[in-house]
PDB file of N, CA and C in Angstrom:
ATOM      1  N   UNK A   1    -149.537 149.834  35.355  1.00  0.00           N
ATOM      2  CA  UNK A   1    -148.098 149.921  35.295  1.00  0.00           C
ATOM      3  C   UNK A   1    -147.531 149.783  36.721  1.00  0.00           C
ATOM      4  N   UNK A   2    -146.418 148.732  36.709  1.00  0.00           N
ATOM      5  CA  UNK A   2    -145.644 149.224  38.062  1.00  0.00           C
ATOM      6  C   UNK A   2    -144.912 150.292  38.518  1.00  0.00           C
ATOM      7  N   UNK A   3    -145.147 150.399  39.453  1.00  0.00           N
ATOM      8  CA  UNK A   3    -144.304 151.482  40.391  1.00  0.00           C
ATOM      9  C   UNK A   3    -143.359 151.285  41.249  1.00  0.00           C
ATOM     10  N   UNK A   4    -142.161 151.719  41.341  1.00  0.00           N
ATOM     11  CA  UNK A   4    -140.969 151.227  42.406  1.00  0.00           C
ATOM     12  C   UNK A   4    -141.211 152.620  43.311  1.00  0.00           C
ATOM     13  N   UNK A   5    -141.097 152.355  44.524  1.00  0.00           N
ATOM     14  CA  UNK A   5    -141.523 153.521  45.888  1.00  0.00           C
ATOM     15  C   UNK A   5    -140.063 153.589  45.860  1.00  0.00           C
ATOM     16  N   UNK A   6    -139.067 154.467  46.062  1.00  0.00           N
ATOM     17  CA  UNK A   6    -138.252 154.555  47.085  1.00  0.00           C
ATOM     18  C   UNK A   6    -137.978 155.234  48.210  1.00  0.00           C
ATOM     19  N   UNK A   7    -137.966 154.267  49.605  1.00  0.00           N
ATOM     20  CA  UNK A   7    -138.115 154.353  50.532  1.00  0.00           C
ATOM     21  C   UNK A   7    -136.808 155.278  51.394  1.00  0.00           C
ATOM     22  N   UNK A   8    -135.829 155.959  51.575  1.00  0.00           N
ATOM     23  CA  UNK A   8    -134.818 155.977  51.778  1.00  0.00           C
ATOM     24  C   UNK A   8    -134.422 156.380  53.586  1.00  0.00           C
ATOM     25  N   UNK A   9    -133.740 155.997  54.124  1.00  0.00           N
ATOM     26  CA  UNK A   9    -132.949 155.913  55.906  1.00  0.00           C
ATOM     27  C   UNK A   9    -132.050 156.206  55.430  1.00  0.00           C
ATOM     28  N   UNK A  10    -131.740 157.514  54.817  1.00  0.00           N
ATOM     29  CA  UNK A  10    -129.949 157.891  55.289  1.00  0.00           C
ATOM     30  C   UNK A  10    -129.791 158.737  56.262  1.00  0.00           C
ATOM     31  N   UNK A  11    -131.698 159.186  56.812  1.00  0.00           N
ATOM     32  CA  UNK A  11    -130.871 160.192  57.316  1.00  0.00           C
ATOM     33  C   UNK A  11    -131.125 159.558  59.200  1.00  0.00           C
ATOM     34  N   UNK A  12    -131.893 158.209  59.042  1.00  0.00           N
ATOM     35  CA  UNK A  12    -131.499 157.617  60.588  1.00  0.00           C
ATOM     36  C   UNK A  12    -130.365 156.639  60.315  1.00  0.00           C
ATOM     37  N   UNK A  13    -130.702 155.771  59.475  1.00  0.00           N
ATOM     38  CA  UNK A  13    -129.940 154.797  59.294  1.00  0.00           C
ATOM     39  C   UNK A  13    -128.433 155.223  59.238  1.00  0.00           C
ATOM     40  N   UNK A  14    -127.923 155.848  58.108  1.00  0.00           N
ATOM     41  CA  UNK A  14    -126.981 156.860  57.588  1.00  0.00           C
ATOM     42  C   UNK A  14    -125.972 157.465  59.098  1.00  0.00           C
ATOM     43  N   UNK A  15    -127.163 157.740  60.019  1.00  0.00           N
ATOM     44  CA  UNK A  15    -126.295 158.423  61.650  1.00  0.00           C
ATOM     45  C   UNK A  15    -126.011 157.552  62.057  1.00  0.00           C
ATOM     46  N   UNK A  16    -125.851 156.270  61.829  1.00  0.00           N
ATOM     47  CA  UNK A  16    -126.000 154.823  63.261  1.00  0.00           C
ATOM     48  C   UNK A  16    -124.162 154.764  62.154  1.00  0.00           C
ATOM     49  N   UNK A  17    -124.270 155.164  61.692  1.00  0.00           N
ATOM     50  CA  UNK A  17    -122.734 154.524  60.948  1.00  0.00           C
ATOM     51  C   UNK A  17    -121.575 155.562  62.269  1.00  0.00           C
ATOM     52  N   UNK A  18    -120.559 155.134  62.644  1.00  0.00           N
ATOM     53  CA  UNK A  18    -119.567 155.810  62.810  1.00  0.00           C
ATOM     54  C   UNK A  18    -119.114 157.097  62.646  1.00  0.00           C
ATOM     55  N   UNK A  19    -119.067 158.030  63.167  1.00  0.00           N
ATOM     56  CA  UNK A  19    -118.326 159.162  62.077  1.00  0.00           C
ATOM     57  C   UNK A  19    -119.512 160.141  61.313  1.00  0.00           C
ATOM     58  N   UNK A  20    -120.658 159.229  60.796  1.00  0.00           N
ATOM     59  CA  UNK A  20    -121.851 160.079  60.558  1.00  0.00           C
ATOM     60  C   UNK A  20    -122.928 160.931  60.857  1.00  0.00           C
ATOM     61  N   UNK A  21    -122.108 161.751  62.518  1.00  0.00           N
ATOM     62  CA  UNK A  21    -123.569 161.698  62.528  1.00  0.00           C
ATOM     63  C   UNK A  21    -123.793 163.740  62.113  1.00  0.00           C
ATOM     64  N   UNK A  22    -125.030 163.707  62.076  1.00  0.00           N
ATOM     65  CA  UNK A  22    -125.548 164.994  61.452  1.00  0.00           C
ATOM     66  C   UNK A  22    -126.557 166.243  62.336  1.00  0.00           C
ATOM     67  N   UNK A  23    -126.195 167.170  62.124  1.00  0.00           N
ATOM     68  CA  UNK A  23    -126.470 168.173  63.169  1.00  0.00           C
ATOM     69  C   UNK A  23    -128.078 168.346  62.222  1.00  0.00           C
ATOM     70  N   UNK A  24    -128.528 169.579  62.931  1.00  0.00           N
ATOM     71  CA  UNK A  24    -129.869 170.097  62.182  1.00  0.00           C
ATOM     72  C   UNK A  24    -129.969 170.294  60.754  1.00  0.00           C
ATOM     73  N   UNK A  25    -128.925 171.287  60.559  1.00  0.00           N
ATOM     74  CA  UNK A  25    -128.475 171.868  58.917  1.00  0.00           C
ATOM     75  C   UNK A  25    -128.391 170.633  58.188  1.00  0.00           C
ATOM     76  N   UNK A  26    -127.157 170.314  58.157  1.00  0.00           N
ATOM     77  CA  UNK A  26    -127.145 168.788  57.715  1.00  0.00           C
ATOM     78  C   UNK A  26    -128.079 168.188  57.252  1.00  0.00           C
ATOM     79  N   UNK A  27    -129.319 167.590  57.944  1.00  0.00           N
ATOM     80  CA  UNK A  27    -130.345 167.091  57.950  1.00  0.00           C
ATOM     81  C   UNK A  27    -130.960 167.599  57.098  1.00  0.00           C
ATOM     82  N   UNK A  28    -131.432 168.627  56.908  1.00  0.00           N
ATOM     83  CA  UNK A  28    -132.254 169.422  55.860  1.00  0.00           C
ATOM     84  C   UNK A  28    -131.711 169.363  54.432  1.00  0.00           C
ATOM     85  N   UNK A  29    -130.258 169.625  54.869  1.00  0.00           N
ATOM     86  CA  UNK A  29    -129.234 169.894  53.471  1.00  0.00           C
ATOM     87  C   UNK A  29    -129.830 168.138  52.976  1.00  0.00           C
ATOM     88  N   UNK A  30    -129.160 167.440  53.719  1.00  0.00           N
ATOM     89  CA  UNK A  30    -129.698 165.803  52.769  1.00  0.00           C
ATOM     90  C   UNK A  30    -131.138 165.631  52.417  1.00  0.00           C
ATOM     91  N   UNK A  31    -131.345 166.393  53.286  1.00  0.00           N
ATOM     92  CA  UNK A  31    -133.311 165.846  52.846  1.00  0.00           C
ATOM     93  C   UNK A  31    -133.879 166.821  51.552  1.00  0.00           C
ATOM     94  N   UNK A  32    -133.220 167.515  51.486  1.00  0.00           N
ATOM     95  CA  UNK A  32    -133.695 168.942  50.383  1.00  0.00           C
ATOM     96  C   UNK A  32    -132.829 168.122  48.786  1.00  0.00           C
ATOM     97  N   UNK A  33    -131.940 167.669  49.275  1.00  0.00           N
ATOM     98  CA  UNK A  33    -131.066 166.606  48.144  1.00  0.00           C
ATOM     99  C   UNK A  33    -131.976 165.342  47.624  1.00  0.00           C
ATOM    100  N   UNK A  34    -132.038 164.719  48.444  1.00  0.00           N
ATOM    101  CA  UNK A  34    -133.052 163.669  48.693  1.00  0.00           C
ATOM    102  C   UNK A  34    -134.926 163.994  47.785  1.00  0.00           C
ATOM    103  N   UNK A  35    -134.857 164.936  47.922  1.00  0.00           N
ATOM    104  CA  UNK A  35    -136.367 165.255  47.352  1.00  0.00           C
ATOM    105  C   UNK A  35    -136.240 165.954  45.736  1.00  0.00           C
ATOM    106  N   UNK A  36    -135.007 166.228  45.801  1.00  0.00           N
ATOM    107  CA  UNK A  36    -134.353 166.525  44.236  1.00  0.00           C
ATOM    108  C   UNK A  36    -134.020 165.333  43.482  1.00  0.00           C
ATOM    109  N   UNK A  37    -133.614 164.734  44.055  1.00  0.00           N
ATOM    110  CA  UNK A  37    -133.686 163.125  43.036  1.00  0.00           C
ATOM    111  C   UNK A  37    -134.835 162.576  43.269  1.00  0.00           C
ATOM    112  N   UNK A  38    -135.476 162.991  43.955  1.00  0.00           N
ATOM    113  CA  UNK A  38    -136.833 162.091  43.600  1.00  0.00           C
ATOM    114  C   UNK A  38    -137.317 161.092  44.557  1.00  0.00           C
ATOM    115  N   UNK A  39    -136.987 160.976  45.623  1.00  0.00           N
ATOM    116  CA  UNK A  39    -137.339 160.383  46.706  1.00  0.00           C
ATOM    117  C   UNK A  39    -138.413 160.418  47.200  1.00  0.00           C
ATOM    118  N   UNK A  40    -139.484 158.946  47.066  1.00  0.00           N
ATOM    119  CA  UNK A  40    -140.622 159.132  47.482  1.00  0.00           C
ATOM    120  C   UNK A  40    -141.226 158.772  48.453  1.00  0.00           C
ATOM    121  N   UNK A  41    -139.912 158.688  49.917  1.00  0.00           N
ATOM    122  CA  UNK A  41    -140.154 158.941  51.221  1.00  0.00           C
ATOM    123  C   UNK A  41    -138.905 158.625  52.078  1.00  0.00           C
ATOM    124  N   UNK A  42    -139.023 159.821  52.706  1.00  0.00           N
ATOM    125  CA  UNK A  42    -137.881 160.125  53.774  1.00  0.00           C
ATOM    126  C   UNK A  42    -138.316 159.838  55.264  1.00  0.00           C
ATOM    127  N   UNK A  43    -137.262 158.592  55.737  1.00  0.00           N
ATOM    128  CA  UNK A  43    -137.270 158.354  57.030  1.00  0.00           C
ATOM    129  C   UNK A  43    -136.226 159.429  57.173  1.00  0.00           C
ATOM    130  N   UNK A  44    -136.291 160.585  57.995  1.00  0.00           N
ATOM    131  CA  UNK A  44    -135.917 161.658  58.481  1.00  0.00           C
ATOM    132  C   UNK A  44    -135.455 161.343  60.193  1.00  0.00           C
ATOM    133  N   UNK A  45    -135.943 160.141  60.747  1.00  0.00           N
ATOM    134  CA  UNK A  45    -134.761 159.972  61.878  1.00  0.00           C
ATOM    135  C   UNK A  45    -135.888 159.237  63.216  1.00  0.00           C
ATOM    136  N   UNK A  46    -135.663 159.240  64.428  1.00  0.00           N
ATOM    137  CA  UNK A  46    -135.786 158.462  65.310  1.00  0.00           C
ATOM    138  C   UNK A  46    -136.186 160.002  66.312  1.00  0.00           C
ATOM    139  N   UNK A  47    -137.339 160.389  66.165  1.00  0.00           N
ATOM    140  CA  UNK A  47    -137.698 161.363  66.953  1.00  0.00           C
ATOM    141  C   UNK A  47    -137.634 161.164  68.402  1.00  0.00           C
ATOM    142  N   UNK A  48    -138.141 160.199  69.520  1.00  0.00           N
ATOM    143  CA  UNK A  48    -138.276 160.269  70.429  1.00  0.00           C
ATOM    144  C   UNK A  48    -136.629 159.744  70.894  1.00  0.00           C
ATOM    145  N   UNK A  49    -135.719 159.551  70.562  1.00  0.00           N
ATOM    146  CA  UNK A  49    -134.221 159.525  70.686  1.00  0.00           C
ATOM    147  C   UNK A  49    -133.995 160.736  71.579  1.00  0.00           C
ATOM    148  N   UNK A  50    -134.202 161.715  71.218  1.00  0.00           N
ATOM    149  CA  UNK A  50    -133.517 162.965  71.638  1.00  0.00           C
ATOM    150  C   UNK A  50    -134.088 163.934  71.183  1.00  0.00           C
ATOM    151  N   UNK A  51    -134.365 165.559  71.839  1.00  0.00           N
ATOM    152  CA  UNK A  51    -134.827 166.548  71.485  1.00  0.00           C
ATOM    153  C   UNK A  51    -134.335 166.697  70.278  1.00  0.00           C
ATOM    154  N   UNK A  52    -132.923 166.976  69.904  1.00  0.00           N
ATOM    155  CA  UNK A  52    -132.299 167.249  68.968  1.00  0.00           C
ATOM    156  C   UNK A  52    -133.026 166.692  67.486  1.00  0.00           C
ATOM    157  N   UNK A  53    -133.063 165.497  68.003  1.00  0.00           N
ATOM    158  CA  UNK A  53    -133.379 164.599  66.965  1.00  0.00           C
ATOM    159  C   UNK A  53    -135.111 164.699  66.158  1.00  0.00           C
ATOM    160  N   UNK A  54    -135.763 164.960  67.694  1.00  0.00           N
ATOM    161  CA  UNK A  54    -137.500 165.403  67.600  1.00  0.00           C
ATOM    162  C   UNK A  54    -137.664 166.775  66.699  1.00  0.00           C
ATOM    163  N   UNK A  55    -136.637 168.019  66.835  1.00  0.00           N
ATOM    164  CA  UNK A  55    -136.699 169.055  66.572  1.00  0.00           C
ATOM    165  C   UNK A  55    -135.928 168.956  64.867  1.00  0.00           C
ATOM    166  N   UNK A  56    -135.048 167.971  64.360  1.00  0.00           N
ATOM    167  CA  UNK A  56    -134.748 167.944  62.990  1.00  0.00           C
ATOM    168  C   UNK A  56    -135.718 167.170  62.738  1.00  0.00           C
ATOM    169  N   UNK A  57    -136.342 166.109  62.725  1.00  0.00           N
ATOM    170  CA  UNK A  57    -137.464 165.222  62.086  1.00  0.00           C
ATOM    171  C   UNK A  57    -138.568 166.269  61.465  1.00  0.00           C
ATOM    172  N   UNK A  58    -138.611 167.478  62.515  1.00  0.00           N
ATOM    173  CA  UNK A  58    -140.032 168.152  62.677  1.00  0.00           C
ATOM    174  C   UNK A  58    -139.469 169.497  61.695  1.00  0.00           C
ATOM    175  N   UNK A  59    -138.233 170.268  61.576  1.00  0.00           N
ATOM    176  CA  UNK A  59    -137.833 170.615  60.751  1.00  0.00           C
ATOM    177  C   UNK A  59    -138.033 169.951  59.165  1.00  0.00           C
ATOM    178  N   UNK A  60    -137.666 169.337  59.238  1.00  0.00           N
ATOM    179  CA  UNK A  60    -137.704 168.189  57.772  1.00  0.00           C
ATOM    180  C   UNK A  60    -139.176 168.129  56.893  1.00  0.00           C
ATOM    181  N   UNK A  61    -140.098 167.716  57.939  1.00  0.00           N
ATOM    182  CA  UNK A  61    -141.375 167.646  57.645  1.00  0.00           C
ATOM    183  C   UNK A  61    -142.288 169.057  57.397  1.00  0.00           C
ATOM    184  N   UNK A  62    -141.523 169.887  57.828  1.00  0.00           N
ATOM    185  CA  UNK A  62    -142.201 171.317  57.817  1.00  0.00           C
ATOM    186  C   UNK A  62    -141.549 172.095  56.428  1.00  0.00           C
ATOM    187  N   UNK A  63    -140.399 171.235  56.559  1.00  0.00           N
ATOM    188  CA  UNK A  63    -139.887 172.531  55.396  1.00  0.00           C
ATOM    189  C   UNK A  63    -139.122 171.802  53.861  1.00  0.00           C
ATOM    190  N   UNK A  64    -138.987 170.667  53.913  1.00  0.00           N
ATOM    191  CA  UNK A  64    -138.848 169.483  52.334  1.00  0.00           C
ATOM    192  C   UNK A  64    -140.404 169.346  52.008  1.00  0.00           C
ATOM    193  N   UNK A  65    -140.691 170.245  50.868  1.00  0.00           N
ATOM    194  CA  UNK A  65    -142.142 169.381  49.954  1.00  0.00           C
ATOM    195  C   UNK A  65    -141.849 168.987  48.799  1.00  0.00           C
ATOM    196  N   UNK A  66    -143.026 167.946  48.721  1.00  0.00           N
ATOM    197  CA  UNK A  66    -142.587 166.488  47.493  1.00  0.00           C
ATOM    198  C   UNK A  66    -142.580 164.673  48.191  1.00  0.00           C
ATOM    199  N   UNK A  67    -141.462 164.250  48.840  1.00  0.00           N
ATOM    200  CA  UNK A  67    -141.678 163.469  49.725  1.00  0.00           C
ATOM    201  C   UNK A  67    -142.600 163.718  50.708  1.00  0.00           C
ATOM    202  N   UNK A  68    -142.964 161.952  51.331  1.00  0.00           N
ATOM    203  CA  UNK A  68    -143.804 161.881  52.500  1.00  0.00           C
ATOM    204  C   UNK A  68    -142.637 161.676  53.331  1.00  0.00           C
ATOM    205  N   UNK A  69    -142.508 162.493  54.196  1.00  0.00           N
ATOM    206  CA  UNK A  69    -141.728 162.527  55.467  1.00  0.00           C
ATOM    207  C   UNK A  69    -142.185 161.645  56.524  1.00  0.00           C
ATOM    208  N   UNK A  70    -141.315 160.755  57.194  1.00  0.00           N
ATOM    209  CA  UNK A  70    -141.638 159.527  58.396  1.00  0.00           C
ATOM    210  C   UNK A  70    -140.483 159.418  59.430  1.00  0.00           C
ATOM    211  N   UNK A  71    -141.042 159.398  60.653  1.00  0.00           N
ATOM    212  CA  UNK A  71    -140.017 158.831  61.121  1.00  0.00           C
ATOM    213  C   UNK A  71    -140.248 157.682  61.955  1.00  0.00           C
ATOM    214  N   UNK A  72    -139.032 156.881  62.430  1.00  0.00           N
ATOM    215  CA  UNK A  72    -138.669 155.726  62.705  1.00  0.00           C
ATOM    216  C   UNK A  72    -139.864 155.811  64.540  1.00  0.00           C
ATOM    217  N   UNK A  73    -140.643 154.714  64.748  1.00  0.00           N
ATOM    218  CA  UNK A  73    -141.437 154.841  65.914  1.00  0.00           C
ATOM    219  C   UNK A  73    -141.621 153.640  66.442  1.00  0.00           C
ATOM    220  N   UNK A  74    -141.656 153.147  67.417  1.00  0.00           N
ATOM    221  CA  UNK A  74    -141.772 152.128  68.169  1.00  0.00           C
ATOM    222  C   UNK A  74    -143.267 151.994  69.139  1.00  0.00           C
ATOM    223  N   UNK A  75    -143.842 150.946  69.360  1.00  0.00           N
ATOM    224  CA  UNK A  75    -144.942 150.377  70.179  1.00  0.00           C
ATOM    225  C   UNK A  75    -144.772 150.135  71.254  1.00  0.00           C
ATOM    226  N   UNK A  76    -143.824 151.117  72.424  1.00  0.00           N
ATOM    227  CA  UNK A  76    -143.549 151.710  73.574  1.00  0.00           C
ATOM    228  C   UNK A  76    -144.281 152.800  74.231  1.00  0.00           C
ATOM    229  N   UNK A  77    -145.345 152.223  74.868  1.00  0.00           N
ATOM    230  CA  UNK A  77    -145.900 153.521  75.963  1.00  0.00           C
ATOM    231  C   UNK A  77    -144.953 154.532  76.203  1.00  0.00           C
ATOM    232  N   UNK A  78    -143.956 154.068  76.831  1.00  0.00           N
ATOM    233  CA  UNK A  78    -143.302 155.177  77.315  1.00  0.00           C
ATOM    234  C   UNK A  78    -142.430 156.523  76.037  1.00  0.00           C
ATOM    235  N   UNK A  79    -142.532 155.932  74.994  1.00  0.00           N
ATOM    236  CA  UNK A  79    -142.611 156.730  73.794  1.00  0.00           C
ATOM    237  C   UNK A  79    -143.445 157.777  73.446  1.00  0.00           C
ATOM    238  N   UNK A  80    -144.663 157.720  74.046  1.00  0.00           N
ATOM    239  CA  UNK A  80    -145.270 158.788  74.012  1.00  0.00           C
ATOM    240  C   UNK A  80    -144.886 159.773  73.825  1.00  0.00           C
TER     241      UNK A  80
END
């Protein structure tokens, strides 16, 4: 049988909009939403961006179970 994955970025993609963007709480609040409909993986954000951003990704992943939690990463040494 097929399977449709859904993949969902609202919560990096979703911040790049204007007007959107989302503190810690926030983040959780959508991702805890997000795993109630059934979402079977959360890009949760662009960790090496900003502490802020490292510290909700890592929130997200520690505390939404059900989804596989991911975030957005680049093939930049200096990313480390």
């Amino acid at each position: 049988m097929d399977k449709i994955i859904i993949f969902d970025t609202t919560l990096r993609d979703g911040e790049q909009a204007p007007g959107a963007s989302l503190n810690h709480k926030e983040k959780l609040e959508v991702a805890y939403a997000l795993a109630e409909l059934g979402v079977d993986i959360i890009e949760a954000g662009f960790p090496v961006s900003s502490p802020g951003d490292f510290n909700a990704v890592q929130a997200v992943s520690k505390s939404v179970k059900g989804p596989v939690i991911c975030g957005l990463a680049r093939a930049i040494k200096a990313d480390n």
